[in-house]
Protein backbone atom coordinates (compact mmCIF):
# COMPACT_ATOMS: atom_id res chain seq x y z
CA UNK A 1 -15.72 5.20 -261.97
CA UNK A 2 -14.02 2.18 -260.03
CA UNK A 3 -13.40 -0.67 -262.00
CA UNK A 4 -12.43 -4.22 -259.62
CA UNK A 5 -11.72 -7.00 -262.19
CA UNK A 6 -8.46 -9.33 -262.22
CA UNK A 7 -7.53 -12.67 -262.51
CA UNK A 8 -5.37 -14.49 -260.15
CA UNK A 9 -2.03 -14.01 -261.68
CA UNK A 10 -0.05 -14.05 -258.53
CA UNK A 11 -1.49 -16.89 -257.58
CA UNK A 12 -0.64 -18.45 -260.96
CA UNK A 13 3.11 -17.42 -260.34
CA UNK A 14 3.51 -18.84 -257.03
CA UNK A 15 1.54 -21.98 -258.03
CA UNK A 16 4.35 -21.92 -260.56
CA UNK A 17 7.08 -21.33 -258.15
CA UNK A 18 5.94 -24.56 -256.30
CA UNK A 19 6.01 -26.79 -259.09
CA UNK A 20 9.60 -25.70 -259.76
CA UNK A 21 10.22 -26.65 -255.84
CA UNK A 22 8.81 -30.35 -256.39
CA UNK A 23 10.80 -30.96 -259.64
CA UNK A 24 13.73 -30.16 -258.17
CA UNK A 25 13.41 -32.42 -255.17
CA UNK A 26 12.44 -34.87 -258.31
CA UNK A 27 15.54 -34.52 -259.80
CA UNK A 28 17.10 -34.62 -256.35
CA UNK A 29 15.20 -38.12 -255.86
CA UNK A 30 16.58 -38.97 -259.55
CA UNK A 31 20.67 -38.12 -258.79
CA UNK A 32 19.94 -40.39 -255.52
CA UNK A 33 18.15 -43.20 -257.22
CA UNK A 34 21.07 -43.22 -260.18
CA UNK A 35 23.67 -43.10 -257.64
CA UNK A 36 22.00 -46.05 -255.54
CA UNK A 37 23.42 -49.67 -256.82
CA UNK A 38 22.60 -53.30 -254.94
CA UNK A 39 25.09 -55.59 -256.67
CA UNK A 40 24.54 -59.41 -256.76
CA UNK A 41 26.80 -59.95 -253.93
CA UNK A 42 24.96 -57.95 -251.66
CA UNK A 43 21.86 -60.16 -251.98
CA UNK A 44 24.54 -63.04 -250.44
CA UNK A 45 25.13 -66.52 -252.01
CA UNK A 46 21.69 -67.65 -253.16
CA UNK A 47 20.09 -68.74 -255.83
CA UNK A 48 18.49 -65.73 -258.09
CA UNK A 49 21.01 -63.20 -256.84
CA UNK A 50 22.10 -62.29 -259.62
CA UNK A 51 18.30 -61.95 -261.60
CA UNK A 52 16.93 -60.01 -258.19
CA UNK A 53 19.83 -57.53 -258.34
CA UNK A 54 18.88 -56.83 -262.14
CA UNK A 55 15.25 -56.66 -261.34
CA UNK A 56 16.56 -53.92 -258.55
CA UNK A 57 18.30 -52.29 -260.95
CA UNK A 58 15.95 -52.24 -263.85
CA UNK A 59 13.33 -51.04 -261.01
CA UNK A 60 15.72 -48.09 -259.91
CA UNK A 61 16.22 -46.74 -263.19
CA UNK A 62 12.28 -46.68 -263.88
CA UNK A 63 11.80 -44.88 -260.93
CA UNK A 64 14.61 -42.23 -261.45
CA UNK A 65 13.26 -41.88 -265.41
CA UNK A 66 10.38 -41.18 -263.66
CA UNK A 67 11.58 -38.99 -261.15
CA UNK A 68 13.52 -37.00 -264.07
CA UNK A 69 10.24 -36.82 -266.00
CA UNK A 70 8.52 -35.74 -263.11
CA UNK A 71 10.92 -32.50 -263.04
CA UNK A 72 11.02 -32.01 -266.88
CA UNK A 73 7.05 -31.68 -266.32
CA UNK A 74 7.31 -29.59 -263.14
CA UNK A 75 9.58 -27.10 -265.37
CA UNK A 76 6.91 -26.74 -268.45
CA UNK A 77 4.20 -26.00 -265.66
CA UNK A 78 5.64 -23.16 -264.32
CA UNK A 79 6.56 -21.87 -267.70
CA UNK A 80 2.56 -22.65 -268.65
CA UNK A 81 1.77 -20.64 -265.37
CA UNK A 82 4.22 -17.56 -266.03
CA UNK A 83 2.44 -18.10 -269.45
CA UNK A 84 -1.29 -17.48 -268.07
CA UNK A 85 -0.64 -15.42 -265.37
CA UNK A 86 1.07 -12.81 -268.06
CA UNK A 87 -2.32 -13.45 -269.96
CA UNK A 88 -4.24 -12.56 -267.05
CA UNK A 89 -2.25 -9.41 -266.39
CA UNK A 90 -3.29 -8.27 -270.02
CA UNK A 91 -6.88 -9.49 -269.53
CA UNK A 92 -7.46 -7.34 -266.67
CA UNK A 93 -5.87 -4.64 -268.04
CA UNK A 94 -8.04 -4.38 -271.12
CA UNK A 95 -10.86 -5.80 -269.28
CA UNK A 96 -10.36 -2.67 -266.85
CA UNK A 97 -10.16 -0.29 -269.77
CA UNK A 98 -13.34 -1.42 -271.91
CA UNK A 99 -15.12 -1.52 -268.23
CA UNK A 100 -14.10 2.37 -267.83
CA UNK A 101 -15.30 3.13 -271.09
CA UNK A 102 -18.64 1.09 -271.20
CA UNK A 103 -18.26 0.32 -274.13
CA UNK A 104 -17.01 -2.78 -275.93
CA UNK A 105 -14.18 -3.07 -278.06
């Protein structure tokens, strides 16, 4: 008797493979973003130089935390996906069997 059951664990894997893809080009973004500075004397001689550069700076290390968090998060999803996708492989495996046998376990 043929038994067709399975869950999508490949496509779990590769879904998992992509999120590793975005949160490196996260971290990427991050290294740029922390490497990136706009001192005072950039802005020119005017008044609030110095306050806009630390509101630049203040607003370039939120968006690389960000960024970084974005690829710690990226990293736990593909583990979560490796994770279900091994589930799945055991599912359908004893989902197969107990189908073979028609009878429950």
């Amino acid at each position: 008797m043929g038994v067709d059951l399975g869950y999508d664990a490949d496509g779990l894997r590769q879904g998992g493979r992509e999120a590793l893809g975005a949160g490196a080009v996260a971290a990427g973004a991050a290294g740029i973003l922390r490497g990136a500075t706009c001192p005072a004397a950039a802005l020119g001689v005017v008044a609030g130089a110095e306050a806009l550069a630390a509101a630049l700076a203040r607003s370039r290390d939120a968006h690389a935390a960000l960024a970084e968090q974005g690829h710690t998060d990226h990293v736990d999803l593909d583990a979560r996906a490796g994770r279900a996708a091994g589930d799945g492989d055991g599912l359908t495996t004893s989902s197969a069997a107990v189908a073979r046998t028609g009878a429950p376990r």
